[in-house]
N, C-alpha and C. Protein backbone atom coordinates (compact mmCIF):
# COMPACT_ATOMS: atom_id res chain seq x y z
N UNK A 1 -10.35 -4.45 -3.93
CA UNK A 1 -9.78 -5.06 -5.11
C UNK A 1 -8.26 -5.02 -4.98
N UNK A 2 -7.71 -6.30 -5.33
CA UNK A 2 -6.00 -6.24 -5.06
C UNK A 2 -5.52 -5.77 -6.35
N UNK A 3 -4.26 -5.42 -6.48
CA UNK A 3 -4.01 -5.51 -7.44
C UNK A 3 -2.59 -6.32 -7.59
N UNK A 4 -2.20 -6.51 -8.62
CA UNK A 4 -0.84 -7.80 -9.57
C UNK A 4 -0.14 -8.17 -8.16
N UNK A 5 0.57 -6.52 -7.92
CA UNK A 5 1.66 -6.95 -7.02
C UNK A 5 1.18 -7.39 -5.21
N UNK A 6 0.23 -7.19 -5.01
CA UNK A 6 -0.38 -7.43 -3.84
C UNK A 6 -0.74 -9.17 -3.44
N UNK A 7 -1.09 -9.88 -4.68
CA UNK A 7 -1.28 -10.90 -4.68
C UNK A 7 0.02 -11.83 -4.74
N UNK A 8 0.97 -11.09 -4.79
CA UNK A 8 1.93 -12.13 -4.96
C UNK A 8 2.56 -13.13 -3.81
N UNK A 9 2.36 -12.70 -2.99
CA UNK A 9 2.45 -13.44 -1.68
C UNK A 9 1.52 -13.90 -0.32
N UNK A 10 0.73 -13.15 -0.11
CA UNK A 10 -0.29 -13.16 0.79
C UNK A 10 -1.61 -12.64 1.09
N UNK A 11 -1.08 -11.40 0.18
CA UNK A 11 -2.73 -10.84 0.60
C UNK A 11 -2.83 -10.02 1.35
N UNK A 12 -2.05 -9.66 2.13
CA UNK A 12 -1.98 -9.06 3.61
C UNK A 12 -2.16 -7.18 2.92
N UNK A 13 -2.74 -6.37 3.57
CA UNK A 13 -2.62 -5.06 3.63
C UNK A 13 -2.49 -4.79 4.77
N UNK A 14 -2.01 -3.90 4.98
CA UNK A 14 -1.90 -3.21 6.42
C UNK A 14 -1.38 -1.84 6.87
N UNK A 15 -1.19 -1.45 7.94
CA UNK A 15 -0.93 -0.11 8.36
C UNK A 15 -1.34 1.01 7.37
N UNK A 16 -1.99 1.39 7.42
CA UNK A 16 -2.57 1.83 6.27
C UNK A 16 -2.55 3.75 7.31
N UNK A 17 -2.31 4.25 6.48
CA UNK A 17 -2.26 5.54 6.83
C UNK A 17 -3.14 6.98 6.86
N UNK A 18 -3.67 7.32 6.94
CA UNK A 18 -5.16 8.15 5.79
C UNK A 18 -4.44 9.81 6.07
N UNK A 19 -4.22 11.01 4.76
CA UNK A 19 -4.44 12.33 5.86
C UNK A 19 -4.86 13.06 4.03
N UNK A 20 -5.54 14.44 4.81
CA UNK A 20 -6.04 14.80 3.55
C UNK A 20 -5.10 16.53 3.53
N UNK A 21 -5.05 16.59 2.18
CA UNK A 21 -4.69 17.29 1.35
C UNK A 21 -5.57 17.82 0.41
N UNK A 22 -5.79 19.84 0.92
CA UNK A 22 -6.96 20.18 -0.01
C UNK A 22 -8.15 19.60 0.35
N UNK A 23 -8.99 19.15 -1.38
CA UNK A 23 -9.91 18.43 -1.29
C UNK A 23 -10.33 17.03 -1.09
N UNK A 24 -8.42 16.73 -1.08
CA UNK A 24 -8.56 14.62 -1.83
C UNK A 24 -8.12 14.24 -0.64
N UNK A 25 -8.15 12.79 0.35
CA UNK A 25 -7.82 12.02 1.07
C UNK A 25 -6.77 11.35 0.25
N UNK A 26 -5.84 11.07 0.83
CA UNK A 26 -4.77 9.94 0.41
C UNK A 26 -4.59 8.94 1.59
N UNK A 27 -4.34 7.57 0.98
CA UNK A 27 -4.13 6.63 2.11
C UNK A 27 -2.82 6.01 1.56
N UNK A 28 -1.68 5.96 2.32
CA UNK A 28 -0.55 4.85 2.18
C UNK A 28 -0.57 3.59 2.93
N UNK A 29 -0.58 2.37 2.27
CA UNK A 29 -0.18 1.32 3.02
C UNK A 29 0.41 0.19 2.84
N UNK A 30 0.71 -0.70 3.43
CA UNK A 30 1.54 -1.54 3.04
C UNK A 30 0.72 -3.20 2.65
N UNK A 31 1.25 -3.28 1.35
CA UNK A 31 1.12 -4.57 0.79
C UNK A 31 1.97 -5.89 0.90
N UNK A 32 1.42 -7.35 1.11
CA UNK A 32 1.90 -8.09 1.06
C UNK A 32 2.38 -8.26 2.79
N UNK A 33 3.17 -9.35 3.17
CA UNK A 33 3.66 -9.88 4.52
C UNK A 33 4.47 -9.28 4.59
N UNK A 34 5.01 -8.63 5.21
CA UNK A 34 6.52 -8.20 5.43
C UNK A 34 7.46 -8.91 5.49
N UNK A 35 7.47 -10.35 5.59
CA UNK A 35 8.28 -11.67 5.27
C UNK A 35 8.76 -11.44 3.97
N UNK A 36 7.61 -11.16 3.18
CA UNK A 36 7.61 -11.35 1.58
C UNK A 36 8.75 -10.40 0.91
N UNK A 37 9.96 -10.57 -0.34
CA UNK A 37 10.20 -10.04 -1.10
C UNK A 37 9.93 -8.99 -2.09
N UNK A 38 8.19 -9.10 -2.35
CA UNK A 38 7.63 -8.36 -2.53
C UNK A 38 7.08 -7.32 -1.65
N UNK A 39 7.05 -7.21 -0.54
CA UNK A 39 6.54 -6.14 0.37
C UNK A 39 6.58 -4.56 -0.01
N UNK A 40 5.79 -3.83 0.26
CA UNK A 40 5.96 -2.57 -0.69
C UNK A 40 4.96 -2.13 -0.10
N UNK A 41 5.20 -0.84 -0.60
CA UNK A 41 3.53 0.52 -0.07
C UNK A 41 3.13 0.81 -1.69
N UNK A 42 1.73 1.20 -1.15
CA UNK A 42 0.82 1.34 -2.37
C UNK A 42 0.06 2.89 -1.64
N UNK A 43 -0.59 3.04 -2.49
CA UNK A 43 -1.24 4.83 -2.55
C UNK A 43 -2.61 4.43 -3.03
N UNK A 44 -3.58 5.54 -2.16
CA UNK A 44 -5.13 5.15 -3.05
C UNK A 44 -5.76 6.60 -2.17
N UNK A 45 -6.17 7.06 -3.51
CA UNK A 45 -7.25 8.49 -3.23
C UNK A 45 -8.49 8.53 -2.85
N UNK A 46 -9.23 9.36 -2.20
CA UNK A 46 -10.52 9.33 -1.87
C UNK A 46 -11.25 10.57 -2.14
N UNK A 47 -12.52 11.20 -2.21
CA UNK A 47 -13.23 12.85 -2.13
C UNK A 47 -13.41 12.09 -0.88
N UNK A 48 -13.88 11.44 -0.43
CA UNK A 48 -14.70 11.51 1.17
C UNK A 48 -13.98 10.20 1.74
N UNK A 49 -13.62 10.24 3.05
CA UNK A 49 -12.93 9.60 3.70
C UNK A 49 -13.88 8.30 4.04
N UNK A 50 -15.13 8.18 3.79
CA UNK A 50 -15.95 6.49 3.59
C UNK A 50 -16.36 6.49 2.84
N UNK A 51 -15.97 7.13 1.51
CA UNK A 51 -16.47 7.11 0.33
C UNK A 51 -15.77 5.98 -0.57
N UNK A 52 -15.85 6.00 -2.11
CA UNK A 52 -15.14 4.95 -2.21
C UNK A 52 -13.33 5.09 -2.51
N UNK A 53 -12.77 4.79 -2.63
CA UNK A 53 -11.30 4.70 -2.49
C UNK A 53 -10.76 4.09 -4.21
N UNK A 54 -10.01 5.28 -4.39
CA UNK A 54 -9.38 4.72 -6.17
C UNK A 54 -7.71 4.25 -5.63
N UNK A 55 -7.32 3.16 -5.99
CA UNK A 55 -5.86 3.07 -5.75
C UNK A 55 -4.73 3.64 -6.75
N UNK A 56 -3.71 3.69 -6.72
CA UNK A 56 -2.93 4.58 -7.71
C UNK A 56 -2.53 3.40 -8.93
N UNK A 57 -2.90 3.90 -9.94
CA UNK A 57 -2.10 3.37 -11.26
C UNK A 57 -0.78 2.51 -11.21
N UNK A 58 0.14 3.60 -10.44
CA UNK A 58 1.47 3.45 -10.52
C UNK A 58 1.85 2.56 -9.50
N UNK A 59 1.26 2.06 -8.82
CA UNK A 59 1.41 1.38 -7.21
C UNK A 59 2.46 0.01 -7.76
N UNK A 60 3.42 -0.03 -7.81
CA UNK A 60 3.88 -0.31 -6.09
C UNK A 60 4.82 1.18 -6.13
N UNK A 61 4.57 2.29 -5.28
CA UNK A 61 5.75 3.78 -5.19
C UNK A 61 7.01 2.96 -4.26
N UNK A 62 6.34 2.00 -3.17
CA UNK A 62 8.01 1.96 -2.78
C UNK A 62 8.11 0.40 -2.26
N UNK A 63 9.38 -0.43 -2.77
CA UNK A 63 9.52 -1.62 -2.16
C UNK A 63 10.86 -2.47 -1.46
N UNK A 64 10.14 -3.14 -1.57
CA UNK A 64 11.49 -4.14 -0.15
C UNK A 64 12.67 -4.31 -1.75
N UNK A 65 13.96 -3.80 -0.89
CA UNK A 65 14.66 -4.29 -2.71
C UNK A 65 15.37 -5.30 -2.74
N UNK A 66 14.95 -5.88 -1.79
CA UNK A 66 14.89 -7.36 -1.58
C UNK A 66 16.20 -8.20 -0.40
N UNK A 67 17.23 -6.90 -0.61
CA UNK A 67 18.11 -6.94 0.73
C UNK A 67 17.56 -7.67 2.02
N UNK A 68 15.87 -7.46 2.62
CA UNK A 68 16.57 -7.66 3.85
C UNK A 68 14.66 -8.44 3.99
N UNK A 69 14.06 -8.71 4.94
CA UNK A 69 12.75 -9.19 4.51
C UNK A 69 12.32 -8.43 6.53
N UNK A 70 11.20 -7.73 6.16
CA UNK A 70 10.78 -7.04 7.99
C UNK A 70 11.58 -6.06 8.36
N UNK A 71 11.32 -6.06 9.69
CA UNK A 71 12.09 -4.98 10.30
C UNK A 71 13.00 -5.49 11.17
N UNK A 72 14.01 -4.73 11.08
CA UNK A 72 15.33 -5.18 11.77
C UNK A 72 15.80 -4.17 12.61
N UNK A 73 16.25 -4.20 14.00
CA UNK A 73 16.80 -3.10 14.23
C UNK A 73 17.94 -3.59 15.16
């Protein structure tokens, strides 16, 4: 399931991260194209790592602030 800010450009998820803490799995990953203005990481919890996956409320925690669009080095 996407949510608001995910749809705003593409659709794309990716790099997605998984490590657990305690009892809960956390996964970070990134929403949207990295082209996109909107590009950003999102957060989503798990009890069991193929179980089902809740995403965070608060999502988007971190985004492109619009300065620059990808990676540049």
């Amino acid at each position: 399931m996407y949510q608001a800010w995910e749809e705003v450009w593409s659709w794309d998820n990716e790099g997605s991260y998984v490590f657990k803490h305690k009892e809960l799995y956390y996964m970070a990953y990134s929403g949207n194209s990295f082209e996109s203005p909107f590009y950003g990481v999102g957060c989503a919890t798990a009890t069991d790592i193929i179980g089902k996956w809740t995403k965070y409320d608060e999502n988007l925690i971190l985004q492109n602030p619009g300065a620059f669009a990808g990676c540049r080095v």
